[in-house]
PDB file of N, CA and C in Angstrom:
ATOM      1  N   UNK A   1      19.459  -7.384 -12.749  1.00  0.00           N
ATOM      2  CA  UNK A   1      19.923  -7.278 -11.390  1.00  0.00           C
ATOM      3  C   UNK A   1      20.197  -8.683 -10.850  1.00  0.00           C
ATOM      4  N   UNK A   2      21.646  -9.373 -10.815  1.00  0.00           N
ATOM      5  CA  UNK A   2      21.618 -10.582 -10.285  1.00  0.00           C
ATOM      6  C   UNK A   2      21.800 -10.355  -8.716  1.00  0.00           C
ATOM      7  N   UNK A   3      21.413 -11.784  -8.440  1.00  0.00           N
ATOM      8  CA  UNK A   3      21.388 -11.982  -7.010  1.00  0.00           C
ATOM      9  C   UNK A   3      23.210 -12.660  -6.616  1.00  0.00           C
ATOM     10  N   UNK A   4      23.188 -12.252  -5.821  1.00  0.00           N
ATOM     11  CA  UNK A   4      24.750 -12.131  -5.145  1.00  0.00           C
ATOM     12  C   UNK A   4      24.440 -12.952  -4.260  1.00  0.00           C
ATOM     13  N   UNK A   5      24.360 -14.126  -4.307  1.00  0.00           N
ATOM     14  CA  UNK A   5      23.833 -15.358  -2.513  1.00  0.00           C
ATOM     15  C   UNK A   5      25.090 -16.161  -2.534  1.00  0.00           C
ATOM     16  N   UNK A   6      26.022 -15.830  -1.191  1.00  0.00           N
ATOM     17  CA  UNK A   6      27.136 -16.583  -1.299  1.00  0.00           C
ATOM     18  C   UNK A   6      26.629 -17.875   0.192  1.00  0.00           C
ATOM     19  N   UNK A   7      27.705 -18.478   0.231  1.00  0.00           N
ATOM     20  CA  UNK A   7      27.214 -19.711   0.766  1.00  0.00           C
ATOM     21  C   UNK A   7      26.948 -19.462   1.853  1.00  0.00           C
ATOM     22  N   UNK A   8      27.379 -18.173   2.751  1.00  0.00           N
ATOM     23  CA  UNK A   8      26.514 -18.145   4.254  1.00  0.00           C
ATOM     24  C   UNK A   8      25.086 -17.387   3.436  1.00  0.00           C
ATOM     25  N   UNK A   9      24.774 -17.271   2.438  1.00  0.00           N
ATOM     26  CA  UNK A   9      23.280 -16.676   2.569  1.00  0.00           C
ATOM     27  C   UNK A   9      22.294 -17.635   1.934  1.00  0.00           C
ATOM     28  N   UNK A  10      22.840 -18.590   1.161  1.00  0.00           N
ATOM     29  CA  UNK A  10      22.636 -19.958   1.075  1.00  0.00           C
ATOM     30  C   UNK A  10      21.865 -20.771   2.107  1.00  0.00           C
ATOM     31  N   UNK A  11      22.719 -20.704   2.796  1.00  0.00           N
ATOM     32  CA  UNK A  11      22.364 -21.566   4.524  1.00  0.00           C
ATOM     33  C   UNK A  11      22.089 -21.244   5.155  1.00  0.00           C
ATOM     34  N   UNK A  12      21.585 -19.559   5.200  1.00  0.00           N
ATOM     35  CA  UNK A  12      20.404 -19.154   6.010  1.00  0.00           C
ATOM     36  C   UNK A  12      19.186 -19.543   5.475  1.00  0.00           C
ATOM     37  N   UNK A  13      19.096 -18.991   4.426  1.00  0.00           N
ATOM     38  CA  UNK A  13      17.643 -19.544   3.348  1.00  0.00           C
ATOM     39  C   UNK A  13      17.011 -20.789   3.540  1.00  0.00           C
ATOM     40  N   UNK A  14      18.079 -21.909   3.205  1.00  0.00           N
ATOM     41  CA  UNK A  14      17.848 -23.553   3.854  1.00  0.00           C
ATOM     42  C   UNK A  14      17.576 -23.571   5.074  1.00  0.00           C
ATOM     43  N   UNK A  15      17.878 -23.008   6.376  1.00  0.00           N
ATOM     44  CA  UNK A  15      17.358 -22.876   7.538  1.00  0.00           C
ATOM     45  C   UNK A  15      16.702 -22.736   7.979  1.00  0.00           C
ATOM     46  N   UNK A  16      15.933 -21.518   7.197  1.00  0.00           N
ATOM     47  CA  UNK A  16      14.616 -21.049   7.292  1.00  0.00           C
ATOM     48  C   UNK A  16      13.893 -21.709   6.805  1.00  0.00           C
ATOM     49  N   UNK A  17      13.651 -22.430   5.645  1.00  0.00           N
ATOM     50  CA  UNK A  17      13.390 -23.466   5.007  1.00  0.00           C
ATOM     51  C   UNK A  17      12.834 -24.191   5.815  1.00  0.00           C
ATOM     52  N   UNK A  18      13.731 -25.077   6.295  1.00  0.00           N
ATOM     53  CA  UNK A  18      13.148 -26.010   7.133  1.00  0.00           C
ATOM     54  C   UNK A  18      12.562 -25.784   8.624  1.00  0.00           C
ATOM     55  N   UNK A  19      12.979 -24.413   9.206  1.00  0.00           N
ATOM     56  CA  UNK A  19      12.367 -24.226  10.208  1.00  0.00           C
ATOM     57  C   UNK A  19      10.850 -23.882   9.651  1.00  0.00           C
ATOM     58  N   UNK A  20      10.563 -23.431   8.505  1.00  0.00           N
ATOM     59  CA  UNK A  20       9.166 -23.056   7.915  1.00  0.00           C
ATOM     60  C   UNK A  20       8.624 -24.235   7.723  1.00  0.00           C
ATOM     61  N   UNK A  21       8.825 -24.948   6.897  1.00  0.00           N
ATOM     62  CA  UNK A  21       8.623 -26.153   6.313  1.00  0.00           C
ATOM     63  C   UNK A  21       8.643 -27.606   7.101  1.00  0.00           C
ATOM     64  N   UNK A  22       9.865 -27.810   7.628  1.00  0.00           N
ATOM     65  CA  UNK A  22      10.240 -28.862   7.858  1.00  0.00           C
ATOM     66  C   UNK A  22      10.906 -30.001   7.371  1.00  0.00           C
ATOM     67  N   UNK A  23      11.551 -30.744   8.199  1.00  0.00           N
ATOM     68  CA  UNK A  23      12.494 -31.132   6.997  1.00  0.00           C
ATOM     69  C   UNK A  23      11.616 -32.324   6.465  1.00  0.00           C
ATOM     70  N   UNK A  24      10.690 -32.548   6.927  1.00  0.00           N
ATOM     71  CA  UNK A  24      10.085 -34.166   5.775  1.00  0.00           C
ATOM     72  C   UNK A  24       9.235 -33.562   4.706  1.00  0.00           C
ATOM     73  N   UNK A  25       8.506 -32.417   4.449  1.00  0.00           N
ATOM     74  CA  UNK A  25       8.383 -31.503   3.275  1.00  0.00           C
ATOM     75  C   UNK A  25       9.096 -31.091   2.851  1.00  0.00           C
ATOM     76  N   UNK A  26      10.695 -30.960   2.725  1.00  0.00           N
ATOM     77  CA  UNK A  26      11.384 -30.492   2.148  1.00  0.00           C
ATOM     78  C   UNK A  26      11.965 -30.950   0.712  1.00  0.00           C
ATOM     79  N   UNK A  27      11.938 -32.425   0.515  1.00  0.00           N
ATOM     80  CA  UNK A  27      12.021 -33.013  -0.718  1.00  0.00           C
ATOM     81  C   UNK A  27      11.073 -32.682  -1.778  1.00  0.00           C
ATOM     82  N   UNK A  28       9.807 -33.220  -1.327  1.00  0.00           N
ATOM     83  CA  UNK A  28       8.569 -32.611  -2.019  1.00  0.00           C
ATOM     84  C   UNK A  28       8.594 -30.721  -2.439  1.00  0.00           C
ATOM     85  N   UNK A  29       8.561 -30.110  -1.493  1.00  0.00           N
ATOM     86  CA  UNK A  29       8.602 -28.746  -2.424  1.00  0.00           C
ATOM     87  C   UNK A  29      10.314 -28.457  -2.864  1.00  0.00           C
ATOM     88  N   UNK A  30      11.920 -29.191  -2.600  1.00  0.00           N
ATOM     89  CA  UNK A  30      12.320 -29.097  -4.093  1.00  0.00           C
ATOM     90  C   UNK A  30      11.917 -29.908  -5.253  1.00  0.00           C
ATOM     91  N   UNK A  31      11.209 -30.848  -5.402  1.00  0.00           N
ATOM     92  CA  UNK A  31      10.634 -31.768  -6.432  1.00  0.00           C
ATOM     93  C   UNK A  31      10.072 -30.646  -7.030  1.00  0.00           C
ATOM     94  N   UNK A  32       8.589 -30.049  -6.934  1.00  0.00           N
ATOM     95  CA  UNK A  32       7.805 -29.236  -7.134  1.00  0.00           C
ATOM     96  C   UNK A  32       8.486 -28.046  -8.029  1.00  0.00           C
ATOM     97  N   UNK A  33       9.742 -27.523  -7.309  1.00  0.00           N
ATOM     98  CA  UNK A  33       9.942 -25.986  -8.158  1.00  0.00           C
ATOM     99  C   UNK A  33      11.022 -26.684  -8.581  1.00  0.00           C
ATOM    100  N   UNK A  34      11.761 -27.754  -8.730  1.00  0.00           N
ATOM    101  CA  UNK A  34      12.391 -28.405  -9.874  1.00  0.00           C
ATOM    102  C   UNK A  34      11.628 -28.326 -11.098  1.00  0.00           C
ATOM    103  N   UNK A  35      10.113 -28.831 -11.034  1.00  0.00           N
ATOM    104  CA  UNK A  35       9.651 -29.208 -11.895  1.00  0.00           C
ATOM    105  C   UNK A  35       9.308 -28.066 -12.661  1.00  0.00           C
ATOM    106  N   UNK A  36       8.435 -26.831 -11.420  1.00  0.00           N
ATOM    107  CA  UNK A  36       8.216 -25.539 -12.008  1.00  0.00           C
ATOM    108  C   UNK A  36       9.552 -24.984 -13.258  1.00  0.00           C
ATOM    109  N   UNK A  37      10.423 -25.178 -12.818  1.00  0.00           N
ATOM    110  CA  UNK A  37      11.525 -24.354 -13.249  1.00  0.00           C
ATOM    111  C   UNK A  37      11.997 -25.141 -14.510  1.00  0.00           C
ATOM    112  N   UNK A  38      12.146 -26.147 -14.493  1.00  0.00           N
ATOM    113  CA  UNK A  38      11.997 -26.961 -16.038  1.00  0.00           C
ATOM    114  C   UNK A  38      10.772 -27.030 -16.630  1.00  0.00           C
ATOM    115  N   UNK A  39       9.510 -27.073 -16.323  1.00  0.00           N
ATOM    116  CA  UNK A  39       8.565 -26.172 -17.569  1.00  0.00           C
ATOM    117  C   UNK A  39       8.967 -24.917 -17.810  1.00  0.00           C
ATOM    118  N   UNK A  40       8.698 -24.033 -17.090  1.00  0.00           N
ATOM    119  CA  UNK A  40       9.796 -22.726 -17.606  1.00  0.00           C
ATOM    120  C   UNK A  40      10.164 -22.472 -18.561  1.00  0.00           C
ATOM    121  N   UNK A  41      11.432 -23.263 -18.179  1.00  0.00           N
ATOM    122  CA  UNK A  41      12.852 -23.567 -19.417  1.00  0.00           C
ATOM    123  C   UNK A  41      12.169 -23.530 -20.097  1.00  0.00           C
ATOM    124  N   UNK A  42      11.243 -24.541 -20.250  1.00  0.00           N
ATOM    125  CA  UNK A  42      11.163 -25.668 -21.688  1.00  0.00           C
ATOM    126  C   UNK A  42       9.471 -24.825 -22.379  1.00  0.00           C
ATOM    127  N   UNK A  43       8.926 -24.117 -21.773  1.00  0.00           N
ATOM    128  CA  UNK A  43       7.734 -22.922 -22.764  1.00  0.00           C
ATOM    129  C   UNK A  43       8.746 -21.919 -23.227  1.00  0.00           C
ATOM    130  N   UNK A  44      10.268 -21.251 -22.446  1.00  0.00           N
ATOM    131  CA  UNK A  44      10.873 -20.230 -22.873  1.00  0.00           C
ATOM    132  C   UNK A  44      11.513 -20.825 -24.177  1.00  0.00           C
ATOM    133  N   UNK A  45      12.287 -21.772 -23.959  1.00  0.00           N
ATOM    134  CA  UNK A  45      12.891 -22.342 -25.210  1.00  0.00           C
ATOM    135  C   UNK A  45      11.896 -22.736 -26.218  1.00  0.00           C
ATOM    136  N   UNK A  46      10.328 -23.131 -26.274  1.00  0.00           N
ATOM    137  CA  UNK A  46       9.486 -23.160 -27.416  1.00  0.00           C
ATOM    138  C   UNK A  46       8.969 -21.577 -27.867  1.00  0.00           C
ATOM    139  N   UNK A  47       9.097 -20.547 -26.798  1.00  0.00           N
ATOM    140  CA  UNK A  47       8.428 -19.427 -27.547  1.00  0.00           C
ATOM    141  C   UNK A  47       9.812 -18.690 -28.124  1.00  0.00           C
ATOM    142  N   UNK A  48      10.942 -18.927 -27.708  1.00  0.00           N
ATOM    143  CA  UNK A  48      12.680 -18.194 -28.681  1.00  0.00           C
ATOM    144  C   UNK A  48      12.155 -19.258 -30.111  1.00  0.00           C
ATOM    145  N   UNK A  49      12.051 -20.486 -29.929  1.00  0.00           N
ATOM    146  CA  UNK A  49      12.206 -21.127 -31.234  1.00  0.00           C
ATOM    147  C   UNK A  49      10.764 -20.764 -32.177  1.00  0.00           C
ATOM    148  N   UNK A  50       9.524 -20.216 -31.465  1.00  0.00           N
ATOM    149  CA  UNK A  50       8.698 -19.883 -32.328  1.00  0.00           C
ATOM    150  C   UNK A  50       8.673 -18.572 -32.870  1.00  0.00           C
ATOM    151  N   UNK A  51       9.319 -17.869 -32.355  1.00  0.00           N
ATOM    152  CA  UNK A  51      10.525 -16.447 -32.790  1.00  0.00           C
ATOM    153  C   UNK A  51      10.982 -16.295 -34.113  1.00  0.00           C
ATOM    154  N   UNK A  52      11.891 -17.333 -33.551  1.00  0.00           N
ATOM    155  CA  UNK A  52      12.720 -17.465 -34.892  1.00  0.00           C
ATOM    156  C   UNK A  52      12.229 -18.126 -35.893  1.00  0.00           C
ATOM    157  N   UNK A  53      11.098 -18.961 -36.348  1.00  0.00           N
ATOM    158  CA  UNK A  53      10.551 -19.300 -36.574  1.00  0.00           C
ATOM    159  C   UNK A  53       9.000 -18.704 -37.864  1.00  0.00           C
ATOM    160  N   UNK A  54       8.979 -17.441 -37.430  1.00  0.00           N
ATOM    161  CA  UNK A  54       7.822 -16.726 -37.446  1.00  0.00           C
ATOM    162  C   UNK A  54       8.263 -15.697 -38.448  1.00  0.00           C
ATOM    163  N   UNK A  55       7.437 -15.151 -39.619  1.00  0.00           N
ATOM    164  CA  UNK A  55       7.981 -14.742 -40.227  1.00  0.00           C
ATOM    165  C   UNK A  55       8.094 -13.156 -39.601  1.00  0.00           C
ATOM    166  N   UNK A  56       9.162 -12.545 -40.756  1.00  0.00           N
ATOM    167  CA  UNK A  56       8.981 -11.092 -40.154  1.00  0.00           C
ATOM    168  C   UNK A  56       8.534 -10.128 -40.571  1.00  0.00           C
ATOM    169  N   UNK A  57       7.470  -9.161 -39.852  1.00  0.00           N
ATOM    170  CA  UNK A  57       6.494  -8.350 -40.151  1.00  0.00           C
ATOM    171  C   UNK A  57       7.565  -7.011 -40.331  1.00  0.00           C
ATOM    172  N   UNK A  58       7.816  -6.787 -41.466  1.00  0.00           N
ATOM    173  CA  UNK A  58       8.758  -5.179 -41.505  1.00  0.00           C
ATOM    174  C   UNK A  58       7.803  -3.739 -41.851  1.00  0.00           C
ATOM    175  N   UNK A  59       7.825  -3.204 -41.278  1.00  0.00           N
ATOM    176  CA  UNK A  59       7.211  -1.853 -41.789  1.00  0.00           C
ATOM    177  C   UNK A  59       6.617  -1.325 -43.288  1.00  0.00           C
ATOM    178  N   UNK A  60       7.377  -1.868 -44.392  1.00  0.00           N
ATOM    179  CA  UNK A  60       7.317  -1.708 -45.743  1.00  0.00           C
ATOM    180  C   UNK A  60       5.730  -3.197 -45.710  1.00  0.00           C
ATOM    181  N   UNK A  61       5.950  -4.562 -45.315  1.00  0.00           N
ATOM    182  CA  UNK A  61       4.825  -5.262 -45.512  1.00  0.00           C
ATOM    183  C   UNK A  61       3.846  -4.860 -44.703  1.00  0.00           C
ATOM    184  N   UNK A  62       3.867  -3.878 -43.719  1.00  0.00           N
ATOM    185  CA  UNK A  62       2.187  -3.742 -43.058  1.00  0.00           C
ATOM    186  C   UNK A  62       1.695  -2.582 -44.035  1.00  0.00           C
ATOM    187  N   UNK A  63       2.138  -1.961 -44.951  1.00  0.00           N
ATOM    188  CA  UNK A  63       1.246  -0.675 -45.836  1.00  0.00           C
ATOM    189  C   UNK A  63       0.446  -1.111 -46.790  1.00  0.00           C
TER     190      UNK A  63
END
């Protein structure tokens, strides 16, 4: 299910944002879920490569 956020729903979000937040916290928590979101990435891309990686258990080797 993607999200459909065109640029007026964009700039409500940021609005709220900073009316929540403020704008001198606002660097700091995008720093923060920058960072969140590139660990992420980067455990998703080590557990696809330990995937592929791993041998494969077929039905005929578990009997």
């Amino acid at each position: 299910m993607p999200l459909n956020i065109g640029g007026t729903g964009l700039l409500i979000i940021i609005l709220i944002a900073i009316l929540f937040f403020g704008p001198s916290k606002l660097p700091q928590l995008g720093k923060a879920i920058g960072s969140t979101l590139r660990e992420f990435k980067a455990g998703t891309r080590e557990l696809i490569q330990s995937e592929e990686h791993a041998p494969k258990v077929t039905k005929e080797s578990n009997e």
